[in-house]
PDB file of N, CA and C in Angstrom:
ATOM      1  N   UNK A   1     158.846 191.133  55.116  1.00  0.00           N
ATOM      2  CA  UNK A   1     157.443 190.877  54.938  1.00  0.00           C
ATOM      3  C   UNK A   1     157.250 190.262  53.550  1.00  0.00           C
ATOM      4  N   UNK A   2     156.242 189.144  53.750  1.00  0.00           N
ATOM      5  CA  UNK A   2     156.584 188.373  51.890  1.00  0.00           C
ATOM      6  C   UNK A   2     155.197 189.643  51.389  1.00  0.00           C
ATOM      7  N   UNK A   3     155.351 188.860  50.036  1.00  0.00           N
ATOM      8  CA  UNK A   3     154.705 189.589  49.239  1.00  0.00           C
ATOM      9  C   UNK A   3     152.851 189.222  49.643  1.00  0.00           C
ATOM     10  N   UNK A   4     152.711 188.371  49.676  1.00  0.00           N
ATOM     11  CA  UNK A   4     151.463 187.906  50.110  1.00  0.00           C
ATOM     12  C   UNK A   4     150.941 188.940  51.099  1.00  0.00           C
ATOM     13  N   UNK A   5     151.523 189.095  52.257  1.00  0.00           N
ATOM     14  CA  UNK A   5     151.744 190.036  53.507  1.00  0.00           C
ATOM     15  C   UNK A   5     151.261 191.320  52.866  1.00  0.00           C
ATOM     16  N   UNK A   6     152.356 191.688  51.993  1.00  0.00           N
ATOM     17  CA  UNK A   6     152.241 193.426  52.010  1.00  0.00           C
ATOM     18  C   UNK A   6     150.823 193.202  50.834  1.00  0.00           C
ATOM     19  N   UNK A   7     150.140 192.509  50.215  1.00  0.00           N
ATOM     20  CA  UNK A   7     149.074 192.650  49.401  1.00  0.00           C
ATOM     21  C   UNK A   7     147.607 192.972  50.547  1.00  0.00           C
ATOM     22  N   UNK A   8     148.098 192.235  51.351  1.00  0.00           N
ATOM     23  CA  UNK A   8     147.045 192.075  52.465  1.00  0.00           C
ATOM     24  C   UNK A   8     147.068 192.689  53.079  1.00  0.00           C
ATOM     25  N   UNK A   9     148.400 193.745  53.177  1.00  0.00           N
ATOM     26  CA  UNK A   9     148.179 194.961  54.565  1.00  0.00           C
ATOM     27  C   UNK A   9     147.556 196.322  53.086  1.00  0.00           C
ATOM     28  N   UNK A  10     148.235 196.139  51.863  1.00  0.00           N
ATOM     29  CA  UNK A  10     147.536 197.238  51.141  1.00  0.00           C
ATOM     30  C   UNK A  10     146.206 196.978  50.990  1.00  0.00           C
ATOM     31  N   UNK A  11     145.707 196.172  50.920  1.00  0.00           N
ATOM     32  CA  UNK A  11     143.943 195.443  50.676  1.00  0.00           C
ATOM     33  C   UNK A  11     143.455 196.471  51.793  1.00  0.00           C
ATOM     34  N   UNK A  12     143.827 196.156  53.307  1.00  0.00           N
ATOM     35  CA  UNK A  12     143.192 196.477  54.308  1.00  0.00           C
ATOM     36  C   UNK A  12     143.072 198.487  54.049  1.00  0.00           C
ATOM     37  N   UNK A  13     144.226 198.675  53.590  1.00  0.00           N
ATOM     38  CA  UNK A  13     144.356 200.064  54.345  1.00  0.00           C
ATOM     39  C   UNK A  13     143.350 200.440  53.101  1.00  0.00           C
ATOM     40  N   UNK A  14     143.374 199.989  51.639  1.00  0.00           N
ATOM     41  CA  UNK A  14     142.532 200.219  50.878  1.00  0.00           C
ATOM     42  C   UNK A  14     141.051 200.229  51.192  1.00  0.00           C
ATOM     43  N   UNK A  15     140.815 199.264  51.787  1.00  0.00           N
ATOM     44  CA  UNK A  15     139.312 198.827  52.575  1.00  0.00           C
ATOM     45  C   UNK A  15     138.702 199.659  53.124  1.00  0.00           C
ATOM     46  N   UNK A  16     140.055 200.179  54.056  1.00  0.00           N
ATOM     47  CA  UNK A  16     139.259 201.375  55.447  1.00  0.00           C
ATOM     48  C   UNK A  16     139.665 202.720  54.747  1.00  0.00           C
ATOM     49  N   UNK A  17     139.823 202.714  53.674  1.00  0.00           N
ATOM     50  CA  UNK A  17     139.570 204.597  52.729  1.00  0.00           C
ATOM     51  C   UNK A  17     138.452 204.594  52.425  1.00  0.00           C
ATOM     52  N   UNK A  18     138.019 203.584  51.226  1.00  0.00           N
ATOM     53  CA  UNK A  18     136.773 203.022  51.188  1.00  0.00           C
ATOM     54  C   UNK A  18     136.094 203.415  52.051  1.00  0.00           C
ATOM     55  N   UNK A  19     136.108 202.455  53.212  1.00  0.00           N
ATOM     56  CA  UNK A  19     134.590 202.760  54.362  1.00  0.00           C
ATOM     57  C   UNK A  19     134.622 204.187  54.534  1.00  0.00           C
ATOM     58  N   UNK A  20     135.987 205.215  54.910  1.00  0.00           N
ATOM     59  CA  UNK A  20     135.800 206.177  55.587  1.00  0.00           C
ATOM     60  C   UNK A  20     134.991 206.857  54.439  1.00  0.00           C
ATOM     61  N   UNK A  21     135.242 206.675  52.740  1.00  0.00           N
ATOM     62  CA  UNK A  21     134.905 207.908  51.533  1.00  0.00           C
ATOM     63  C   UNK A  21     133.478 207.153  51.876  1.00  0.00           C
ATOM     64  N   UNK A  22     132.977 206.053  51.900  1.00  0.00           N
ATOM     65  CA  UNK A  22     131.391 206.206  52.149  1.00  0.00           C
ATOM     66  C   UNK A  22     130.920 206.485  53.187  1.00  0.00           C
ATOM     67  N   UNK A  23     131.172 206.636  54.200  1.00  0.00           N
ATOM     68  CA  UNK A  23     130.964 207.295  55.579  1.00  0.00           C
ATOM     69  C   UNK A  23     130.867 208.505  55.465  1.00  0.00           C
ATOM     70  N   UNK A  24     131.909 209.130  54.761  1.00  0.00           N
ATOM     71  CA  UNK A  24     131.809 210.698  54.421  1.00  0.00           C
ATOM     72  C   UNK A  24     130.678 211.280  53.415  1.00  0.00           C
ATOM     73  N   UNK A  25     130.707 210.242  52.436  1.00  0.00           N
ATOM     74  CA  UNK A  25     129.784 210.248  51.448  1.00  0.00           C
ATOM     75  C   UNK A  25     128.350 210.067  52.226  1.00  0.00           C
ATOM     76  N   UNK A  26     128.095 209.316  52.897  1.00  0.00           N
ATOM     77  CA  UNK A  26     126.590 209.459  54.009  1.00  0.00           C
ATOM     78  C   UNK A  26     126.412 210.790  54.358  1.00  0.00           C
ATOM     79  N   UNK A  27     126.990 211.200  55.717  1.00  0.00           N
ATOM     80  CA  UNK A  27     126.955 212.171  56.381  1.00  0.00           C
ATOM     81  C   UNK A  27     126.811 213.219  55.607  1.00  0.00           C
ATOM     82  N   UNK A  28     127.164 213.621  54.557  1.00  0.00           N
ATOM     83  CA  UNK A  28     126.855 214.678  53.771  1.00  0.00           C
ATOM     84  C   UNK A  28     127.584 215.897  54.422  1.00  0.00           C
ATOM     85  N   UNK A  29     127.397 217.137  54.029  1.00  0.00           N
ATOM     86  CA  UNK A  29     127.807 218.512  54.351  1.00  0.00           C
ATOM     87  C   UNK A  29     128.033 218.523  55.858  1.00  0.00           C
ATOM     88  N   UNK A  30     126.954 218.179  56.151  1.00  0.00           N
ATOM     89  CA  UNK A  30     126.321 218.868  57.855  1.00  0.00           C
ATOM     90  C   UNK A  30     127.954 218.326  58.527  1.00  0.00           C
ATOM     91  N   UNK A  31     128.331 217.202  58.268  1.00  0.00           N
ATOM     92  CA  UNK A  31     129.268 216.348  59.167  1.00  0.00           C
ATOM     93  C   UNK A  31     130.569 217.512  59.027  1.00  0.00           C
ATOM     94  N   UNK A  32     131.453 217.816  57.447  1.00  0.00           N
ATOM     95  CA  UNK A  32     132.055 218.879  57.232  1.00  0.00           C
ATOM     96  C   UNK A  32     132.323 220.027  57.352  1.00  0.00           C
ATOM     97  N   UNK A  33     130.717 220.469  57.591  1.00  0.00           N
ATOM     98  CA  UNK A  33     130.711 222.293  58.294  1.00  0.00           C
ATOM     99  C   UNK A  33     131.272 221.763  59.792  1.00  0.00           C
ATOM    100  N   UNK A  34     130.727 220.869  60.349  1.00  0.00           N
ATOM    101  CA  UNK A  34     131.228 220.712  61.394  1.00  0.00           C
ATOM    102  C   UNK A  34     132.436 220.516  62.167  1.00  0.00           C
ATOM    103  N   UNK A  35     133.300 219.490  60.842  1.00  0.00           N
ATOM    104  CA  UNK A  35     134.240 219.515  61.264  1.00  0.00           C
ATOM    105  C   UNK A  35     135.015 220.356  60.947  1.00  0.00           C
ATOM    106  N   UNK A  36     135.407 221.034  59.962  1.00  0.00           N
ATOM    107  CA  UNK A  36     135.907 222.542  59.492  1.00  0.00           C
ATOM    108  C   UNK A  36     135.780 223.813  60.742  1.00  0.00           C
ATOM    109  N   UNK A  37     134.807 223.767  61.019  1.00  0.00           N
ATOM    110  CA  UNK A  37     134.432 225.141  62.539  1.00  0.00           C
ATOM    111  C   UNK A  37     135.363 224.384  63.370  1.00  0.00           C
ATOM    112  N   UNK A  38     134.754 222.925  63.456  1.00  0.00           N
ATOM    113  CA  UNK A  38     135.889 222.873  64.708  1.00  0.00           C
ATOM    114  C   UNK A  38     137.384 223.100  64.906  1.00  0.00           C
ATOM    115  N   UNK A  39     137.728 222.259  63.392  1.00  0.00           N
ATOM    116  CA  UNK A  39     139.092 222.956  63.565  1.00  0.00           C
ATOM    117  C   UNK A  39     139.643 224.476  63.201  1.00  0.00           C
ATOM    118  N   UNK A  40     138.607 225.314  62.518  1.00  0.00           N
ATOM    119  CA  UNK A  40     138.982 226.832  62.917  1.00  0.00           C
ATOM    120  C   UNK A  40     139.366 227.199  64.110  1.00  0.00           C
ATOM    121  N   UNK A  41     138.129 226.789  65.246  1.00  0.00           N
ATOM    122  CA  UNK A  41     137.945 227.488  66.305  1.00  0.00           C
ATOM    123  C   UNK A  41     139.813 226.652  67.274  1.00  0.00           C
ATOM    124  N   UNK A  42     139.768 224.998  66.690  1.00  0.00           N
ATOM    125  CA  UNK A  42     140.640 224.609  67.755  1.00  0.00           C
ATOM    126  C   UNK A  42     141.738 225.555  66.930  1.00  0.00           C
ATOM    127  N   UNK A  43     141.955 225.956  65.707  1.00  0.00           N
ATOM    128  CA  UNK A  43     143.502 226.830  65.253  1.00  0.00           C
ATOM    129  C   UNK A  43     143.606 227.963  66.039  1.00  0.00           C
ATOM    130  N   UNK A  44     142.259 228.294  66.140  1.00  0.00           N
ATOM    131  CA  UNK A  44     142.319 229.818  66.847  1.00  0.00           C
ATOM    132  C   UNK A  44     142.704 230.071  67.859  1.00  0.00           C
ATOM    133  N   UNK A  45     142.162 229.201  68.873  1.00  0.00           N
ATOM    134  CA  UNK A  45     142.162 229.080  70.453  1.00  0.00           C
ATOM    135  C   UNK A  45     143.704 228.616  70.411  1.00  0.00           C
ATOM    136  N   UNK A  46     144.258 227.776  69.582  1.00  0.00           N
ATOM    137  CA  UNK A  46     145.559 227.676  69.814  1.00  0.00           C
ATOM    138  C   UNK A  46     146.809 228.499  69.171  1.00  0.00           C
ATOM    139  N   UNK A  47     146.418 229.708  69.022  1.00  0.00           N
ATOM    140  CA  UNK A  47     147.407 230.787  68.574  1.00  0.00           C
ATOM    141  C   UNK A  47     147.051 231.856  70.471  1.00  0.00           C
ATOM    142  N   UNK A  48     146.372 231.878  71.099  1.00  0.00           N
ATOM    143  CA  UNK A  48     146.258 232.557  72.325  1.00  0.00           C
ATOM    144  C   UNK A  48     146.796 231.989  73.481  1.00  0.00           C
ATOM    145  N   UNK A  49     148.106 232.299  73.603  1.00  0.00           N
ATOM    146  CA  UNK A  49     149.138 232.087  75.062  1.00  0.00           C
ATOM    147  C   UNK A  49     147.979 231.851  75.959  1.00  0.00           C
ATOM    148  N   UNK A  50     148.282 230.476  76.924  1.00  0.00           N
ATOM    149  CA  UNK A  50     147.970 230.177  78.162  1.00  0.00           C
ATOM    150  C   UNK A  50     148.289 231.107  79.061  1.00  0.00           C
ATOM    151  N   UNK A  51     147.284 230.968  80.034  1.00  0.00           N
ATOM    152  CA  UNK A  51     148.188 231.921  81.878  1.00  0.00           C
ATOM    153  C   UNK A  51     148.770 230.842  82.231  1.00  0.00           C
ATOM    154  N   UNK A  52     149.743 231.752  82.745  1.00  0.00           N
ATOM    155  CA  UNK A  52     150.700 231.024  83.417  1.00  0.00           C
ATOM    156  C   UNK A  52     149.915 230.862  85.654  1.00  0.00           C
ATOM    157  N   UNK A  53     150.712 230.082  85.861  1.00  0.00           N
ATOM    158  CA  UNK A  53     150.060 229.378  87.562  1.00  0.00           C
ATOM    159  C   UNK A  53     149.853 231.307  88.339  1.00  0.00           C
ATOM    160  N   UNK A  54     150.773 231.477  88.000  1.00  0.00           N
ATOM    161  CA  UNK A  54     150.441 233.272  88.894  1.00  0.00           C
ATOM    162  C   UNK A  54     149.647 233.913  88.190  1.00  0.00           C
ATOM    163  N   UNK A  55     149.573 234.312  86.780  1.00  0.00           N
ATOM    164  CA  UNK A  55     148.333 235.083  85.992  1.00  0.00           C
ATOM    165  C   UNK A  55     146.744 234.305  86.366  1.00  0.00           C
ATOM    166  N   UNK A  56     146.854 233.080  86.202  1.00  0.00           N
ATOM    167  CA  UNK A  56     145.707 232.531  86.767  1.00  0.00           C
ATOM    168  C   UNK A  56     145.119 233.152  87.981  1.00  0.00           C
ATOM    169  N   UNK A  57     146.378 232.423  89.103  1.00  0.00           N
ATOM    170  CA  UNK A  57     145.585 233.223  90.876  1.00  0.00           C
ATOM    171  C   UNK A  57     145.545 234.596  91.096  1.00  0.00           C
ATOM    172  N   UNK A  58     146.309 235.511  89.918  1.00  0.00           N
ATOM    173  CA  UNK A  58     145.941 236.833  89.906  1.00  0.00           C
ATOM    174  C   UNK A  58     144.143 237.270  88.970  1.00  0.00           C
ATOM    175  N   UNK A  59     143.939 236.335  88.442  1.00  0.00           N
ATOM    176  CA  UNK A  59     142.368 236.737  88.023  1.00  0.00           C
ATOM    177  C   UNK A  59     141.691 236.280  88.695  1.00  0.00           C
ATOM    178  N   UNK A  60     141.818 234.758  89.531  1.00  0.00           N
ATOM    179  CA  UNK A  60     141.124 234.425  90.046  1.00  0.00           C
ATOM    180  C   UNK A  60     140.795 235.203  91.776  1.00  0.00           C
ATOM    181  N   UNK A  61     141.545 235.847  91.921  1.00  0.00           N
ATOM    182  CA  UNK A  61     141.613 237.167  93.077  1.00  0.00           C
ATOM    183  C   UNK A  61     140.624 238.309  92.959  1.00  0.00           C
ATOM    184  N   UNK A  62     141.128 238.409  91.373  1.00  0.00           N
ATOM    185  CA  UNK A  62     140.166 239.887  91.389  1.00  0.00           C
ATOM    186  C   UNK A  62     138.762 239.513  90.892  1.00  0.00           C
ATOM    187  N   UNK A  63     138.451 237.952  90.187  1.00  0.00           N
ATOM    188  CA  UNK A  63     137.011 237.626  89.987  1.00  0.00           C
ATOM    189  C   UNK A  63     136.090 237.531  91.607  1.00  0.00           C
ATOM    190  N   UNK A  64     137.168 237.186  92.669  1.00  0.00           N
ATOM    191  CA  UNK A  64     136.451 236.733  93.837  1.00  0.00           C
ATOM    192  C   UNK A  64     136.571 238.474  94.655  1.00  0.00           C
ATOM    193  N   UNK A  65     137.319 239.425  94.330  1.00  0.00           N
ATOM    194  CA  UNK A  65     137.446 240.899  94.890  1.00  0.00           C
ATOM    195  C   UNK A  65     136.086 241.453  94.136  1.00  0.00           C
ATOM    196  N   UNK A  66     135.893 240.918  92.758  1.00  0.00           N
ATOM    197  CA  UNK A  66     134.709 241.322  92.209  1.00  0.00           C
ATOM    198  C   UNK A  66     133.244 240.992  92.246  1.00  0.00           C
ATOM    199  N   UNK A  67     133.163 239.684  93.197  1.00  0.00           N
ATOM    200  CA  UNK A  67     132.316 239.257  93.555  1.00  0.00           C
ATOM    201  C   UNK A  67     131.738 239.620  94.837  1.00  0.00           C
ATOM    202  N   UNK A  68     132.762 239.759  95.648  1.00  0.00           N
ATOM    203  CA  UNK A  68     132.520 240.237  97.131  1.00  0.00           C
ATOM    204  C   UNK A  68     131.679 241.463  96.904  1.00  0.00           C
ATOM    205  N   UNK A  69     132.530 242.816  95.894  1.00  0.00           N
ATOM    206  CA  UNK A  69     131.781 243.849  95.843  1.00  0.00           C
ATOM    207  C   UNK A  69     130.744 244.002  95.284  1.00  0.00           C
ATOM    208  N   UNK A  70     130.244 242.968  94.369  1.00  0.00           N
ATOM    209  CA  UNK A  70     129.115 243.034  94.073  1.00  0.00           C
ATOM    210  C   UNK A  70     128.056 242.446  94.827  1.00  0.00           C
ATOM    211  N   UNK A  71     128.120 241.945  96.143  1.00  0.00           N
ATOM    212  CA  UNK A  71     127.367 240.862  96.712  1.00  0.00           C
ATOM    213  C   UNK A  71     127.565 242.267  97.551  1.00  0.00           C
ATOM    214  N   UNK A  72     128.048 242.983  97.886  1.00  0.00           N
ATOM    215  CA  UNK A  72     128.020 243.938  99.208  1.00  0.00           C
ATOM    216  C   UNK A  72     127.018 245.036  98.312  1.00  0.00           C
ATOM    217  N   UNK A  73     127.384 245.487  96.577  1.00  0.00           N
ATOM    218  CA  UNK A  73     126.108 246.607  96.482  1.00  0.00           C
ATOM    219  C   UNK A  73     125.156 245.989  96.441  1.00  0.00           C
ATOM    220  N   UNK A  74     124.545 244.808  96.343  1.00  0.00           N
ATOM    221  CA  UNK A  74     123.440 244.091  96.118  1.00  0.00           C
ATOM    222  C   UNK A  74     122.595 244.023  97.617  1.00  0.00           C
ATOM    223  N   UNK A  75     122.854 243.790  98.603  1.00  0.00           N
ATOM    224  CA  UNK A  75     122.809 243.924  99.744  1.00  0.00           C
ATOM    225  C   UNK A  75     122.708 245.337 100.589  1.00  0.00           C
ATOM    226  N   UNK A  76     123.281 246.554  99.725  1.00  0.00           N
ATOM    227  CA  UNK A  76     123.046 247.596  99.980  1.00  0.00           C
ATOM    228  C   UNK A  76     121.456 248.157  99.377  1.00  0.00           C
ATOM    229  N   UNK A  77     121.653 247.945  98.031  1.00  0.00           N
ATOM    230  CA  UNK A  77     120.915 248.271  97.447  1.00  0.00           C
ATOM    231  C   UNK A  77     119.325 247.376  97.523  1.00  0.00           C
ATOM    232  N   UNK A  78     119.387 246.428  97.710  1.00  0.00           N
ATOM    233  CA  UNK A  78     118.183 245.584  98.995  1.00  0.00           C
ATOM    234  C   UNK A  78     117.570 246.706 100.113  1.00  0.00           C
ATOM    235  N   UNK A  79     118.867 246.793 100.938  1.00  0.00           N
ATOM    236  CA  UNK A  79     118.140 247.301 102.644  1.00  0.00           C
ATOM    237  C   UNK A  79     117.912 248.815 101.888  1.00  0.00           C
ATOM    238  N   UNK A  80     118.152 249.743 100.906  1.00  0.00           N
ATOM    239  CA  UNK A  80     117.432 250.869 100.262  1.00  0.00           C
ATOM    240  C   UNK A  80     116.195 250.558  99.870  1.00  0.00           C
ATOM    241  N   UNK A  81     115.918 249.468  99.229  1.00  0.00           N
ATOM    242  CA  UNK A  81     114.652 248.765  98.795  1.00  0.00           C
ATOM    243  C   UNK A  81     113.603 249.119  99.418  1.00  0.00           C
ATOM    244  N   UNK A  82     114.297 248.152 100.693  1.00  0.00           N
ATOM    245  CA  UNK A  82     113.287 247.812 101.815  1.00  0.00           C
ATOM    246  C   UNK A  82     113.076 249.183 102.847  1.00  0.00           C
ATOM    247  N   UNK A  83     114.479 249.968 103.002  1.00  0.00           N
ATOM    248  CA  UNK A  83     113.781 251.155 103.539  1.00  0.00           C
ATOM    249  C   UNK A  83     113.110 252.566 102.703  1.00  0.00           C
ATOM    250  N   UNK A  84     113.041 252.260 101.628  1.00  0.00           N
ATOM    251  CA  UNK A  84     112.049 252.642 100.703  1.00  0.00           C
ATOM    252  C   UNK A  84     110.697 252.714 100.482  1.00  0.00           C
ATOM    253  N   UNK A  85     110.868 250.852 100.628  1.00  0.00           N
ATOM    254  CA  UNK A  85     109.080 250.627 100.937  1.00  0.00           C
ATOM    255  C   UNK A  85     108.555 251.082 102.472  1.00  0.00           C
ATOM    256  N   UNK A  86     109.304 250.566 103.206  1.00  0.00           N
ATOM    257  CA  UNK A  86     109.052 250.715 105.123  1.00  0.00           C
ATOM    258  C   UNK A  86     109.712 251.567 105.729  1.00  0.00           C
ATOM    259  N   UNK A  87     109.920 253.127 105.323  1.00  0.00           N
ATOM    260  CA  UNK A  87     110.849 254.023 106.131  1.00  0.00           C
ATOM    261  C   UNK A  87     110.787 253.784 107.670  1.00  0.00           C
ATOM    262  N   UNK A  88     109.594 252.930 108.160  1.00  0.00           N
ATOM    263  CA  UNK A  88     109.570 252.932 110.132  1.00  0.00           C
ATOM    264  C   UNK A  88     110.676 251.992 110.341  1.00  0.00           C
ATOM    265  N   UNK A  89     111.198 251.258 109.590  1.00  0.00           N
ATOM    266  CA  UNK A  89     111.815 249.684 110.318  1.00  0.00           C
ATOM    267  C   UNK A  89     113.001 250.151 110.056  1.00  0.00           C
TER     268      UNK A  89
END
């Protein structure tokens, strides 16, 4: 690469620090809290092991075992309702 070249690729990369330190310099704080939380939260979330394909369909079993039973006391606890209000029917 001649010398001309590498003046012109340091110019550029110089250029776009520039834009980014006044870009940063705009946005002020608000932009920083923001991005700081985010990457807390993404460090965090990425120290907690994934499920694996079977731990998955094993929660997803007992969310839908837990749903059923709650859709069956809900339904119980309805027709008590109703024979509460209307002991004839």
């Amino acid at each position: 690469m001649s010398d001309i070249a590498k003046s012109r690729e340091s110019d550029d990369v110089g250029a776009a620090r520039q834009r980014r330190e006044r870009l940063h310099a705009l946005s002020g704080d608000r932009t920083t809290r923001s991005t700081d939380s985010t990457r807390v939260y993404l460090k965090e979330i990425g120290r907690v092991p994934l499920l694996t394909t079977a731990e998955e369909v094993r929660v997803a079993e007992k969310v839908a075992k837990g749903m059923k039973a709650e859709e069956e006391l809900a339904l119980h606890a309805a027709a008590e309702t109703i024979d509460s209000i209307d002991p004839t029917r």
